[in-house]
PDB file of N, CA and C in Angstrom:
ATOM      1  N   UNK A   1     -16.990  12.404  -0.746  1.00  0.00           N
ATOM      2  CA  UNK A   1     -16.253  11.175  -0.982  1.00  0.00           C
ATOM      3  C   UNK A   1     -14.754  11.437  -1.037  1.00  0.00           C
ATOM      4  N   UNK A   2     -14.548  12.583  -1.770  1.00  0.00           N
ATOM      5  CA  UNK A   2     -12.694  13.023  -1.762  1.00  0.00           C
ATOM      6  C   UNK A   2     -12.395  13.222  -0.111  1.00  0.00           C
ATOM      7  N   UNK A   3     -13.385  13.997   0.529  1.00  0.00           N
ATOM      8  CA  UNK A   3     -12.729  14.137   2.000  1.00  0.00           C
ATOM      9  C   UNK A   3     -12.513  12.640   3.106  1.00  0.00           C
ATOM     10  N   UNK A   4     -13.221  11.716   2.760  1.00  0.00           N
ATOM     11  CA  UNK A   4     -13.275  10.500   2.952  1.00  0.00           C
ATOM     12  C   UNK A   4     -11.948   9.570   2.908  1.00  0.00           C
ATOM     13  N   UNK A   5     -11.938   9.739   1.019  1.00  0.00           N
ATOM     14  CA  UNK A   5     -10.551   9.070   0.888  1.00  0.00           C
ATOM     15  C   UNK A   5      -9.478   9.511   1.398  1.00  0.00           C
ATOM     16  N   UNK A   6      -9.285  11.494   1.250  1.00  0.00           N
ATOM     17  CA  UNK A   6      -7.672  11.617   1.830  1.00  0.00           C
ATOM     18  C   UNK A   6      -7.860  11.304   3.102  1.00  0.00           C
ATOM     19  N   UNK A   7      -8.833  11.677   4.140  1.00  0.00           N
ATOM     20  CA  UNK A   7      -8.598  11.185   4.787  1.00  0.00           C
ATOM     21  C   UNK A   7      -8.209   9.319   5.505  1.00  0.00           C
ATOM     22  N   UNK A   8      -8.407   9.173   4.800  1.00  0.00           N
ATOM     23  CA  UNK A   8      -8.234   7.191   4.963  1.00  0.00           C
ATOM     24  C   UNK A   8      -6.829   7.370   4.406  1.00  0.00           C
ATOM     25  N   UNK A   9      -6.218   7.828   3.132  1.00  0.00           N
ATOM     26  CA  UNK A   9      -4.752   7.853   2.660  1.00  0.00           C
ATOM     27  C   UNK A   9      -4.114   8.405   3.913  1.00  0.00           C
ATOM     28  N   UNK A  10      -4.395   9.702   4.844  1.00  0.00           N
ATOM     29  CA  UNK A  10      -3.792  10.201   5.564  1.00  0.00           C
ATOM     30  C   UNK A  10      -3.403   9.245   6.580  1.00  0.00           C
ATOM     31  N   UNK A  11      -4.176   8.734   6.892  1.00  0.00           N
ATOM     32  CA  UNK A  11      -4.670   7.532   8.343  1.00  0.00           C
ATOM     33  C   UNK A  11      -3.421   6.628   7.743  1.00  0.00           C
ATOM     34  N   UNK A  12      -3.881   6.317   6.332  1.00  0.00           N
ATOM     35  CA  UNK A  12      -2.864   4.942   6.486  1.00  0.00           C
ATOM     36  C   UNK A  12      -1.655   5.021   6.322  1.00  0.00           C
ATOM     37  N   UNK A  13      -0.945   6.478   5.993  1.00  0.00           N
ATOM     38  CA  UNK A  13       0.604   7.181   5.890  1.00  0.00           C
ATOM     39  C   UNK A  13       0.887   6.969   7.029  1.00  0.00           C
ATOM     40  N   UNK A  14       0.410   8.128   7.941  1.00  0.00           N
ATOM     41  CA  UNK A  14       0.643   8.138   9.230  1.00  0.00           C
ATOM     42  C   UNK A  14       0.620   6.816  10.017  1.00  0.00           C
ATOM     43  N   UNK A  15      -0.371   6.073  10.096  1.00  0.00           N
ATOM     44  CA  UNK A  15       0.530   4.460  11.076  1.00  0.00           C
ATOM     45  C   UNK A  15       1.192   3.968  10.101  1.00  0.00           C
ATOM     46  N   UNK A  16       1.302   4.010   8.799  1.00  0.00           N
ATOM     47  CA  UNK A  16       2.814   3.181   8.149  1.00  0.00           C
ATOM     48  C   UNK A  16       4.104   4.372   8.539  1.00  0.00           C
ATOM     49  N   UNK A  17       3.536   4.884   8.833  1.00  0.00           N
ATOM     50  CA  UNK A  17       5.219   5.715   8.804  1.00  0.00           C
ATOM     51  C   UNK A  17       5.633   5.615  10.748  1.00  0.00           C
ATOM     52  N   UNK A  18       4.797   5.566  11.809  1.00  0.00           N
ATOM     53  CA  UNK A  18       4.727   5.000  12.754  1.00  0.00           C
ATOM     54  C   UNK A  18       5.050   3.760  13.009  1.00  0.00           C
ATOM     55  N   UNK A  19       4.853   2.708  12.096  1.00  0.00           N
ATOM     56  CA  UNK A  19       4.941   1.237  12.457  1.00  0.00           C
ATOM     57  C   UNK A  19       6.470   1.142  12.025  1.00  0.00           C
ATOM     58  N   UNK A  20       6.943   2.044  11.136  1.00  0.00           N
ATOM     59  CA  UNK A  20       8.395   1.939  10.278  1.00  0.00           C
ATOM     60  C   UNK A  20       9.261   2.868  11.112  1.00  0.00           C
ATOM     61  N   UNK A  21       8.864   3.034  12.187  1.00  0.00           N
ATOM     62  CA  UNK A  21      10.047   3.990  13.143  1.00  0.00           C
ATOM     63  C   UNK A  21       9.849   2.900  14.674  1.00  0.00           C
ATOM     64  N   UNK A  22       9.302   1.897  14.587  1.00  0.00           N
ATOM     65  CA  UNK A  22       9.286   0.662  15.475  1.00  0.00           C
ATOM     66  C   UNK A  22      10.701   0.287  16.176  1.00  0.00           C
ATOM     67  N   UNK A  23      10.484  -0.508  17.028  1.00  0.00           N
ATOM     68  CA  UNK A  23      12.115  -1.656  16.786  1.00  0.00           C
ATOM     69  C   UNK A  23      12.244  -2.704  16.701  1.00  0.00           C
ATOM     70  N   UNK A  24      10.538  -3.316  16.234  1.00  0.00           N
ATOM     71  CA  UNK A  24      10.520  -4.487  15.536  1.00  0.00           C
ATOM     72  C   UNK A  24      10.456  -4.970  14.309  1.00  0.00           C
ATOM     73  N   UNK A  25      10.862  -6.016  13.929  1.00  0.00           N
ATOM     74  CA  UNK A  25      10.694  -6.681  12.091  1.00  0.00           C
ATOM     75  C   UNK A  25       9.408  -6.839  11.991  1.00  0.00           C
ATOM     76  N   UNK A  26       8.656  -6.973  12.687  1.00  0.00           N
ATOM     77  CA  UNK A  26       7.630  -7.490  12.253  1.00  0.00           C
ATOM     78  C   UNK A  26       6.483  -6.190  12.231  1.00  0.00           C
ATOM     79  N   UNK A  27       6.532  -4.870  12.812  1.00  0.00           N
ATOM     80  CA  UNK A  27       6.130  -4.052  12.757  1.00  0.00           C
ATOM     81  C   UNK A  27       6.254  -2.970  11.488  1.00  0.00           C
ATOM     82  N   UNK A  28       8.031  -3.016  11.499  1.00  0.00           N
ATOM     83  CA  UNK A  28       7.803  -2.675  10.174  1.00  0.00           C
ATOM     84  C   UNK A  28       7.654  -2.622   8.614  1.00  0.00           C
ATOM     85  N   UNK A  29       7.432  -4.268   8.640  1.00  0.00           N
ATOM     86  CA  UNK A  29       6.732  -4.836   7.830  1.00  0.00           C
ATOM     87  C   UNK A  29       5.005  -4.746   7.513  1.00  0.00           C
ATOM     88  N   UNK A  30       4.403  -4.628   8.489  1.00  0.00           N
ATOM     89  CA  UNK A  30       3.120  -3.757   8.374  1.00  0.00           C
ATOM     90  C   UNK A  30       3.204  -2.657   8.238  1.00  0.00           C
ATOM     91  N   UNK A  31       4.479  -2.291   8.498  1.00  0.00           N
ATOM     92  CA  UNK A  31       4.275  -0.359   8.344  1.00  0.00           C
ATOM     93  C   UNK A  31       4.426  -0.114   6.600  1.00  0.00           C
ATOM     94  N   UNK A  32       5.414  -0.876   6.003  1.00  0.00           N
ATOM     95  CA  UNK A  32       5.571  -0.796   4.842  1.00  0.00           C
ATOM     96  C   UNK A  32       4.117  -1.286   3.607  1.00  0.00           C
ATOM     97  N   UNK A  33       3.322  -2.164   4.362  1.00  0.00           N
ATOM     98  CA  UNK A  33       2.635  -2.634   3.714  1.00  0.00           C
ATOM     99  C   UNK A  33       1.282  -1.764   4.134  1.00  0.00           C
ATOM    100  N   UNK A  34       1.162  -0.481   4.851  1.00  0.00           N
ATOM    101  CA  UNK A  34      -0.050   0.172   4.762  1.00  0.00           C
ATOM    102  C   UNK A  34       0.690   1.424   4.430  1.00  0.00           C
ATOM    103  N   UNK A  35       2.288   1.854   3.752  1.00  0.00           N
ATOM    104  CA  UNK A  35       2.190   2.812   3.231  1.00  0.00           C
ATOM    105  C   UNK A  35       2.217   2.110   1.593  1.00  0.00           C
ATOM    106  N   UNK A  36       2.469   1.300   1.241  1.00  0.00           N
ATOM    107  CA  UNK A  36       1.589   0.393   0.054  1.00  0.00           C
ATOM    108  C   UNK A  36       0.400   1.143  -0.463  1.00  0.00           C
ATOM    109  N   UNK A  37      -0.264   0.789   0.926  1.00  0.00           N
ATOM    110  CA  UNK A  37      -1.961   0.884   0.629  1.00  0.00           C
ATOM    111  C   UNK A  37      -2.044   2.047   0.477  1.00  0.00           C
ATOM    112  N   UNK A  38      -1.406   2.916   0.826  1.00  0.00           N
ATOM    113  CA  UNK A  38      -1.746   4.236   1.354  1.00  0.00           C
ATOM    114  C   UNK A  38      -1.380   4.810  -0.427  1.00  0.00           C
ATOM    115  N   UNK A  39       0.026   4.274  -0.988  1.00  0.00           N
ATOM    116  CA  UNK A  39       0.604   4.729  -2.359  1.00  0.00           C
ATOM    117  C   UNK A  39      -0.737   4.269  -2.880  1.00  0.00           C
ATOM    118  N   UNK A  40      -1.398   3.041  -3.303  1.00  0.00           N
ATOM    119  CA  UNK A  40      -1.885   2.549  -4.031  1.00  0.00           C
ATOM    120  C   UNK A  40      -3.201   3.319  -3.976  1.00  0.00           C
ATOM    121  N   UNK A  41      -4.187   3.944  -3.005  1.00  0.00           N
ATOM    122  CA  UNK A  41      -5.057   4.337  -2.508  1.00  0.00           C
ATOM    123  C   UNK A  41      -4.972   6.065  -3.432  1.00  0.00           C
ATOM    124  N   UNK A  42      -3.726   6.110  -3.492  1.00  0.00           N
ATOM    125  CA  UNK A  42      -3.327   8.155  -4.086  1.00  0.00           C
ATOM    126  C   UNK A  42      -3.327   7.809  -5.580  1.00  0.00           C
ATOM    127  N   UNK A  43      -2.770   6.937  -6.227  1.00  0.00           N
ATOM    128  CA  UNK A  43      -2.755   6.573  -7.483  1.00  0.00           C
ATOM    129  C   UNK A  43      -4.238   6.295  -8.086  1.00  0.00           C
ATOM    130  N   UNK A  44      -4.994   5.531  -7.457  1.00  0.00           N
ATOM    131  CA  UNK A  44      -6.090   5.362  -7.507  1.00  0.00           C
ATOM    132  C   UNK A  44      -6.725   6.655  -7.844  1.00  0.00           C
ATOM    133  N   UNK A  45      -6.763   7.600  -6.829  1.00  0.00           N
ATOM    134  CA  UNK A  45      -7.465   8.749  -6.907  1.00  0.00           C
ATOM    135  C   UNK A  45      -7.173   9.767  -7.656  1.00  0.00           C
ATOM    136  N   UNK A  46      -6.021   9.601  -8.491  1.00  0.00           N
ATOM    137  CA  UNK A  46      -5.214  10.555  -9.533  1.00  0.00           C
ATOM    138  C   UNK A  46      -6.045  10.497 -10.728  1.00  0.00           C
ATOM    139  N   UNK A  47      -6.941   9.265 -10.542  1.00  0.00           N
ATOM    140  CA  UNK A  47      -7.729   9.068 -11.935  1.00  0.00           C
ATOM    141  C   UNK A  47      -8.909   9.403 -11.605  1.00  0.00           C
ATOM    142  N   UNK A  48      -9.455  10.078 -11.267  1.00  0.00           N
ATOM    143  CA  UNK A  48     -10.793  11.157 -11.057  1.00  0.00           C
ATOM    144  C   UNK A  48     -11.535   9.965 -10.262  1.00  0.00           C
ATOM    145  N   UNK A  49     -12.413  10.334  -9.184  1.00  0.00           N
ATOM    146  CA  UNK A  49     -12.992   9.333  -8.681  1.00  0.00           C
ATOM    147  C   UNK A  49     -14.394   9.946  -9.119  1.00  0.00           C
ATOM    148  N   UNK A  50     -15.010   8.397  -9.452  1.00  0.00           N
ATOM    149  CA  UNK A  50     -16.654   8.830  -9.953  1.00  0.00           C
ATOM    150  C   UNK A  50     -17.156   7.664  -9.946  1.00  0.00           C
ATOM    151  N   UNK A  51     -18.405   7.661  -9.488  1.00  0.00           N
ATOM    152  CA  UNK A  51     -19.717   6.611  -9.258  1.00  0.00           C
ATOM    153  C   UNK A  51     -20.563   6.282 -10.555  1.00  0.00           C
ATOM    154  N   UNK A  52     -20.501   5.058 -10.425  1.00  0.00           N
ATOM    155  CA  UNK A  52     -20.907   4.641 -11.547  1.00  0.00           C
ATOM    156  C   UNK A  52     -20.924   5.004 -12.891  1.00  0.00           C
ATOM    157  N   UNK A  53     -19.402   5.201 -13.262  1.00  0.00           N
ATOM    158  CA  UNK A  53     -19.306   5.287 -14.369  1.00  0.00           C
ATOM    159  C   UNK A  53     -18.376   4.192 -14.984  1.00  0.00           C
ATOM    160  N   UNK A  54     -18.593   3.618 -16.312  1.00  0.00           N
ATOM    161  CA  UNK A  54     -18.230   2.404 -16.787  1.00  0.00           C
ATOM    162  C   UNK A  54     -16.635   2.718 -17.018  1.00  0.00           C
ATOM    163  N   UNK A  55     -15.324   1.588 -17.052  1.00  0.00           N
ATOM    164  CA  UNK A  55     -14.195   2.015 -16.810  1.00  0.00           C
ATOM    165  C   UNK A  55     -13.699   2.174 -18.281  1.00  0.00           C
ATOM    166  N   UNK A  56     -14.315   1.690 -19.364  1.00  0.00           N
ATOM    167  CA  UNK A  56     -13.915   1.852 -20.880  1.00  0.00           C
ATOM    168  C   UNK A  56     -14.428   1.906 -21.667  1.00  0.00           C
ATOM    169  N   UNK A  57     -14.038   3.271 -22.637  1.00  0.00           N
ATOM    170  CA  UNK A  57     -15.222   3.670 -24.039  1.00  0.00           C
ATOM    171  C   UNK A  57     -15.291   2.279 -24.554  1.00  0.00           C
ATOM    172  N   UNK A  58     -16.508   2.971 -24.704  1.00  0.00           N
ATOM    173  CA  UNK A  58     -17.464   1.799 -26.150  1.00  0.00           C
ATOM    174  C   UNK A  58     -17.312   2.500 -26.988  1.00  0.00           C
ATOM    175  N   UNK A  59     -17.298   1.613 -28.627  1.00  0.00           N
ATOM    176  CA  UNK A  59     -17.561   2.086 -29.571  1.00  0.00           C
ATOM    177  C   UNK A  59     -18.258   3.259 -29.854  1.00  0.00           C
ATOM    178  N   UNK A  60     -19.679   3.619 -29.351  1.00  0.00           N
ATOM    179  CA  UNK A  60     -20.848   4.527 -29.670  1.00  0.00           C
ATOM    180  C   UNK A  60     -21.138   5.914 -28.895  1.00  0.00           C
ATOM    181  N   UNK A  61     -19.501   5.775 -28.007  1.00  0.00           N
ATOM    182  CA  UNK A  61     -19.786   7.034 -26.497  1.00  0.00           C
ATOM    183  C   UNK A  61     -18.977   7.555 -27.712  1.00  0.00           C
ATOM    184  N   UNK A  62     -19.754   9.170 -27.186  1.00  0.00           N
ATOM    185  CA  UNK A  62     -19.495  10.500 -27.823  1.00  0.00           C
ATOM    186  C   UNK A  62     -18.417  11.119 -27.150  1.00  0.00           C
ATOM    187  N   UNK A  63     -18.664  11.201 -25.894  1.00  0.00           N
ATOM    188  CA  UNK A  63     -17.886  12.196 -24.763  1.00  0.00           C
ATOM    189  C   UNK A  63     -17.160  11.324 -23.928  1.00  0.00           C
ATOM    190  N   UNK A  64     -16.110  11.138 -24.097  1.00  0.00           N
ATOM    191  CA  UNK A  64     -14.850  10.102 -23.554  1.00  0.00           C
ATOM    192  C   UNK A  64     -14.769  10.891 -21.864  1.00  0.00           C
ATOM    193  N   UNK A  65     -15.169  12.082 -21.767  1.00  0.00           N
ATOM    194  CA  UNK A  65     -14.706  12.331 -20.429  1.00  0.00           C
ATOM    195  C   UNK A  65     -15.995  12.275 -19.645  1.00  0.00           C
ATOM    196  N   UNK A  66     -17.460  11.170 -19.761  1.00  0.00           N
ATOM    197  CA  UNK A  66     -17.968  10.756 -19.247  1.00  0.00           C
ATOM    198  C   UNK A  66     -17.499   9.189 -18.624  1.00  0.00           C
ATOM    199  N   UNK A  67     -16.263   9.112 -18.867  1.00  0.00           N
ATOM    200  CA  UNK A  67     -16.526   7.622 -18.357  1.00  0.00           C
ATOM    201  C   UNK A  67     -14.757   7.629 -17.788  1.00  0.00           C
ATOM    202  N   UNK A  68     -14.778   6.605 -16.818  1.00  0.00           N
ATOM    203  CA  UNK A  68     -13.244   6.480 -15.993  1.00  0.00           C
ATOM    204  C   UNK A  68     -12.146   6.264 -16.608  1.00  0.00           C
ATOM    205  N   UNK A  69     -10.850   6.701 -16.175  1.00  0.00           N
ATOM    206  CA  UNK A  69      -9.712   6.310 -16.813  1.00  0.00           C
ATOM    207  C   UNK A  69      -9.332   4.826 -16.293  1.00  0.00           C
ATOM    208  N   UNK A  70      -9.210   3.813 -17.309  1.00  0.00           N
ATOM    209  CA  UNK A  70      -8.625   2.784 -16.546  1.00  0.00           C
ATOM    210  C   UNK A  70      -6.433   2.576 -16.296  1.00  0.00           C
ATOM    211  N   UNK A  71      -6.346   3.705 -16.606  1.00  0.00           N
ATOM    212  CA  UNK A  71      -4.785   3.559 -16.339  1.00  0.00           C
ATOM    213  C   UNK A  71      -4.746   3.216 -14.910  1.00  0.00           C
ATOM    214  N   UNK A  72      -4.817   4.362 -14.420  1.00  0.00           N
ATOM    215  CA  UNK A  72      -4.755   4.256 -12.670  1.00  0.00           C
ATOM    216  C   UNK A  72      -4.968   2.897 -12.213  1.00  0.00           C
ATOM    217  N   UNK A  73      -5.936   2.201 -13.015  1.00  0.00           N
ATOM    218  CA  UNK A  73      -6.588   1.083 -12.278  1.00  0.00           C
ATOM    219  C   UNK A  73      -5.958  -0.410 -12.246  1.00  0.00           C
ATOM    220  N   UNK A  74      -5.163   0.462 -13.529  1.00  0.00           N
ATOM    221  CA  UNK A  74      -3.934  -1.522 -14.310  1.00  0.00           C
ATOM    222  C   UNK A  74      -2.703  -0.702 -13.250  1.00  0.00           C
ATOM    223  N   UNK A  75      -2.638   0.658 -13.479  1.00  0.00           N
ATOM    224  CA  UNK A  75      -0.934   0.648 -12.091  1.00  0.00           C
ATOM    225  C   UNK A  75      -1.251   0.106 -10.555  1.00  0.00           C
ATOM    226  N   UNK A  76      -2.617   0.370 -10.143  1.00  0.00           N
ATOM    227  CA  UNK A  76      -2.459  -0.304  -9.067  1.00  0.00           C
ATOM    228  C   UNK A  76      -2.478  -1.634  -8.728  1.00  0.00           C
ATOM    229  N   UNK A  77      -3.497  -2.104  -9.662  1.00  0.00           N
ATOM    230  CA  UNK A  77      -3.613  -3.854  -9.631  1.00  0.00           C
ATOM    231  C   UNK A  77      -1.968  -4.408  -9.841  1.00  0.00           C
ATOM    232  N   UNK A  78      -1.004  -4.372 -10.446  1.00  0.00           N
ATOM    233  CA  UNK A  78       0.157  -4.158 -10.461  1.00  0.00           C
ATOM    234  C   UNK A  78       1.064  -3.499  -9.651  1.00  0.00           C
ATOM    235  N   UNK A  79       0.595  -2.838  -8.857  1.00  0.00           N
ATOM    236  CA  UNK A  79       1.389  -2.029  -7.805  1.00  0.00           C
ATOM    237  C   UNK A  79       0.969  -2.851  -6.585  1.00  0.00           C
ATOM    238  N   UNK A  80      -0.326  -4.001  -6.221  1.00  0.00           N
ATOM    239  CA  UNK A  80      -0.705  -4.668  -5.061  1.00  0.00           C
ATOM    240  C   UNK A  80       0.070  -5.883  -5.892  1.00  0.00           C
ATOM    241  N   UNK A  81       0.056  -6.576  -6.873  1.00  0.00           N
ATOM    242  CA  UNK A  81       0.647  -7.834  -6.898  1.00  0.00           C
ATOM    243  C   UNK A  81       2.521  -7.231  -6.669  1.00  0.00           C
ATOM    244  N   UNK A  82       3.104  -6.713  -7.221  1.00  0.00           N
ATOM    245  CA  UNK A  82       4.246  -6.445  -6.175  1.00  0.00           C
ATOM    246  C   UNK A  82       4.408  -6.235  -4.787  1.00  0.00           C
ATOM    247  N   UNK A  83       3.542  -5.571  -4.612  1.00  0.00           N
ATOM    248  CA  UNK A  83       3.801  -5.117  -2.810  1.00  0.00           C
ATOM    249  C   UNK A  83       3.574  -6.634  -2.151  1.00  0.00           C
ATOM    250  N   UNK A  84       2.622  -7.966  -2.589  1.00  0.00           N
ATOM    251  CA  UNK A  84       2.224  -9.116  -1.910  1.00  0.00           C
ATOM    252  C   UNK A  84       3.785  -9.431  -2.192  1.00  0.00           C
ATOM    253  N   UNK A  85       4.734  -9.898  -3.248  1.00  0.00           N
ATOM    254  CA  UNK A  85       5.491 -10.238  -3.790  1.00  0.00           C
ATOM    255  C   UNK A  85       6.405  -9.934  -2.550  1.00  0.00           C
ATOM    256  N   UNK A  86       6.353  -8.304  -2.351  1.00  0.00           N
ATOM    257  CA  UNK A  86       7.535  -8.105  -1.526  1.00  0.00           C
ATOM    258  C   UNK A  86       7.286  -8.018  -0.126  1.00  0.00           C
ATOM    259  N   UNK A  87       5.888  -8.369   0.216  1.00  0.00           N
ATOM    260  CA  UNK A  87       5.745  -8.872   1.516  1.00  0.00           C
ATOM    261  C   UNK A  87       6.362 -10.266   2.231  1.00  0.00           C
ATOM    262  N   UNK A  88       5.201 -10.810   0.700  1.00  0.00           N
ATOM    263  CA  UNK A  88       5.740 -12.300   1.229  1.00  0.00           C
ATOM    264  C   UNK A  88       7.519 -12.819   1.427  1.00  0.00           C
ATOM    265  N   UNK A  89       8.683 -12.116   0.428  1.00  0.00           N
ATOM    266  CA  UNK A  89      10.000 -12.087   0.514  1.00  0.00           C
ATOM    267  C   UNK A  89      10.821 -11.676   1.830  1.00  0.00           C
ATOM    268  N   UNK A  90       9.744 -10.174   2.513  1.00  0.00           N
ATOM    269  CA  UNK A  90      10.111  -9.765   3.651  1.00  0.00           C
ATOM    270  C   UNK A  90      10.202 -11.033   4.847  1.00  0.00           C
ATOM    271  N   UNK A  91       9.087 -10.675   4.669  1.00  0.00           N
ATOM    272  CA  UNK A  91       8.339 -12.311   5.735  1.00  0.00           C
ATOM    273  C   UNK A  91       9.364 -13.347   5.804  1.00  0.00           C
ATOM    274  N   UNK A  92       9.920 -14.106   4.883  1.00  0.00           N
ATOM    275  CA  UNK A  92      10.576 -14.994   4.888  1.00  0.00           C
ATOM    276  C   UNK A  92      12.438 -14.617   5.148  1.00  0.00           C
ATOM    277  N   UNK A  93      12.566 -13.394   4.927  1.00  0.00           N
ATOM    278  CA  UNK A  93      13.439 -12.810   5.574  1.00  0.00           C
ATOM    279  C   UNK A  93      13.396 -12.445   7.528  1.00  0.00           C
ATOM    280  N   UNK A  94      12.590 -12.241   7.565  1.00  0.00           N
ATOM    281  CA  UNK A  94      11.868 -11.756   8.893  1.00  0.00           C
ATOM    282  C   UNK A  94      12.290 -13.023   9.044  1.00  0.00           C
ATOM    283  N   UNK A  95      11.698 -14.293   9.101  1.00  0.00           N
ATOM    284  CA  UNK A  95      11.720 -15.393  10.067  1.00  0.00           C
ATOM    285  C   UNK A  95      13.097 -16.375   9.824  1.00  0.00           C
ATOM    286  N   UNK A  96      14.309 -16.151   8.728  1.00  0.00           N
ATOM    287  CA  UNK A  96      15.477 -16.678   8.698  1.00  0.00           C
ATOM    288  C   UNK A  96      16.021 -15.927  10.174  1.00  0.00           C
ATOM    289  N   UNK A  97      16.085 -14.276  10.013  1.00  0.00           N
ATOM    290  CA  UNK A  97      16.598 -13.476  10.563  1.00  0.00           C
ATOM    291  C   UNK A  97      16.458 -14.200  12.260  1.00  0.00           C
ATOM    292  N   UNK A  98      14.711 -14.364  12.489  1.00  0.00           N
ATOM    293  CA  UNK A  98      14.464 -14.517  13.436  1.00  0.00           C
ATOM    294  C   UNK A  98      15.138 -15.825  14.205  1.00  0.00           C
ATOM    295  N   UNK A  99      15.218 -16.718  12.883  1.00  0.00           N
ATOM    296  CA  UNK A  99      15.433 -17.945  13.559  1.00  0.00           C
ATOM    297  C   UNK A  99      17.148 -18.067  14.009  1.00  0.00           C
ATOM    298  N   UNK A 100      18.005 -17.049  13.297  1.00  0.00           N
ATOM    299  CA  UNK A 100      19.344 -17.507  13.392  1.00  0.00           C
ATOM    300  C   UNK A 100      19.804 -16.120  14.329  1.00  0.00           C
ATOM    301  N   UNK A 101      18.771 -15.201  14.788  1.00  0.00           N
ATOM    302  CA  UNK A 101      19.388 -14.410  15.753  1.00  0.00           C
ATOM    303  C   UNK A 101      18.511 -14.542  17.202  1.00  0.00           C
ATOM    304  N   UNK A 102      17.432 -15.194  17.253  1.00  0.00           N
ATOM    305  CA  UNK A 102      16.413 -15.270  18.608  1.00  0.00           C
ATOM    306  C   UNK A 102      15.931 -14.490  18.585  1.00  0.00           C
ATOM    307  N   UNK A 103      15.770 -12.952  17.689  1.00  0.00           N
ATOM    308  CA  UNK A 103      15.387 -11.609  18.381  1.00  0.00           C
ATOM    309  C   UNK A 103      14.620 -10.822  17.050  1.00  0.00           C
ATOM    310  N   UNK A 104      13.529 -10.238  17.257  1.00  0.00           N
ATOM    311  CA  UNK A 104      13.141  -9.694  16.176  1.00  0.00           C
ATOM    312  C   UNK A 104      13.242  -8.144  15.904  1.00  0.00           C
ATOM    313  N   UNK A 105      14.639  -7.490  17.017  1.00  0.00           N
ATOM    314  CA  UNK A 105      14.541  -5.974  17.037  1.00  0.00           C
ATOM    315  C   UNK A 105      15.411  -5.926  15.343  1.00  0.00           C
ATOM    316  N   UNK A 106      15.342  -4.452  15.459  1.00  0.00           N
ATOM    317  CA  UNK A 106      15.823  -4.202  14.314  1.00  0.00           C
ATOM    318  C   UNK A 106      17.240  -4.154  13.640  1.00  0.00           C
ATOM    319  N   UNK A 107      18.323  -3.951  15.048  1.00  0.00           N
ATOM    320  CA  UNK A 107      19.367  -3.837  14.944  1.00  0.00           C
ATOM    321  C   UNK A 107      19.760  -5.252  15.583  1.00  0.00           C
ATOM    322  N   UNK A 108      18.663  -6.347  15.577  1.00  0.00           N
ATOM    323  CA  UNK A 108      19.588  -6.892  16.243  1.00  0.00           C
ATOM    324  C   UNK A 108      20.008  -7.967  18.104  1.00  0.00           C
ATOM    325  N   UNK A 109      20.142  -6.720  18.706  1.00  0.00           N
ATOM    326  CA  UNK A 109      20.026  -6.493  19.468  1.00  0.00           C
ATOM    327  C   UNK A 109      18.984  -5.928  20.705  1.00  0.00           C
ATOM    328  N   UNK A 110      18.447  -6.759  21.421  1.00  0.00           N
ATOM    329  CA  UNK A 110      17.911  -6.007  23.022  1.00  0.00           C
ATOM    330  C   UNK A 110      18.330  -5.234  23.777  1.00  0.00           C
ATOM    331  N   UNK A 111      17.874  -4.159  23.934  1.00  0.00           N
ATOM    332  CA  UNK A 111      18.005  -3.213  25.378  1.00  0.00           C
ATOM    333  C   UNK A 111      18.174  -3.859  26.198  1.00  0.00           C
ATOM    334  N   UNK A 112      19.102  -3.966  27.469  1.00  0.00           N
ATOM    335  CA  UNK A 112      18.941  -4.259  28.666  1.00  0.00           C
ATOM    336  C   UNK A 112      18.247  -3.294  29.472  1.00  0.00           C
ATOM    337  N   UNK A 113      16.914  -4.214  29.986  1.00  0.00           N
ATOM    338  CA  UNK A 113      16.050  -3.294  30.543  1.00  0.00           C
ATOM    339  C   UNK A 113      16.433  -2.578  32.141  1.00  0.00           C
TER     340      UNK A 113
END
């Protein structure tokens, strides 16, 4: 299951860091938002990954390191309601930009092909 996840974190670094060397707005706005996933996905896994185990002592558990840490789990739920936050802000930047320049490169400007 660990070789699983880094690999999926790896996957989703690598095309966010691809989509963010683009020369479009709108590309690297997905690029930013799957190295998001990709942060949120490593944080996640900092807190031991384990199957079926309940996320918070009860009163009557003996051995606290039978059961999950829920830190990891409140930084990311909090780490995805920002990243929507600063999607959706991008976005609406993206389409002022778009509307008052015609062009969605990054600088701006088109190549003459």
């Amino acid at each position: 299951m660990e070789i699983i996840l880094a690999l999926g974190i790896g996957v989703l670094t690598a095309s966010g860091v691809w989509l963010i060397l683009r020369p479009r707005t709108f590309q690297v706005i997905i690029g930013l938002s799957l190295m998001s996933y990709a942060v949120n996905l490593f944080i996640y896994a900092m807190g031991r990954l384990r199957v079926d185990a309940p996320p918070v002592v009860g009163p009557g558990a003996a051995d606290p390191t039978q059961f999950a840490d829920p830190l990891p789990q409140a930084l990311v739920l909090t780490a995805i309601v920002i990243s929507f936050a600063m999607t959706a802000l991008l976005l609406v930047i993206l389409l002022t930009l778009r509307g008052l320049t015609d062009t969605d490169h990054v600088d701006g400007e088109e190549k003459a092909p």
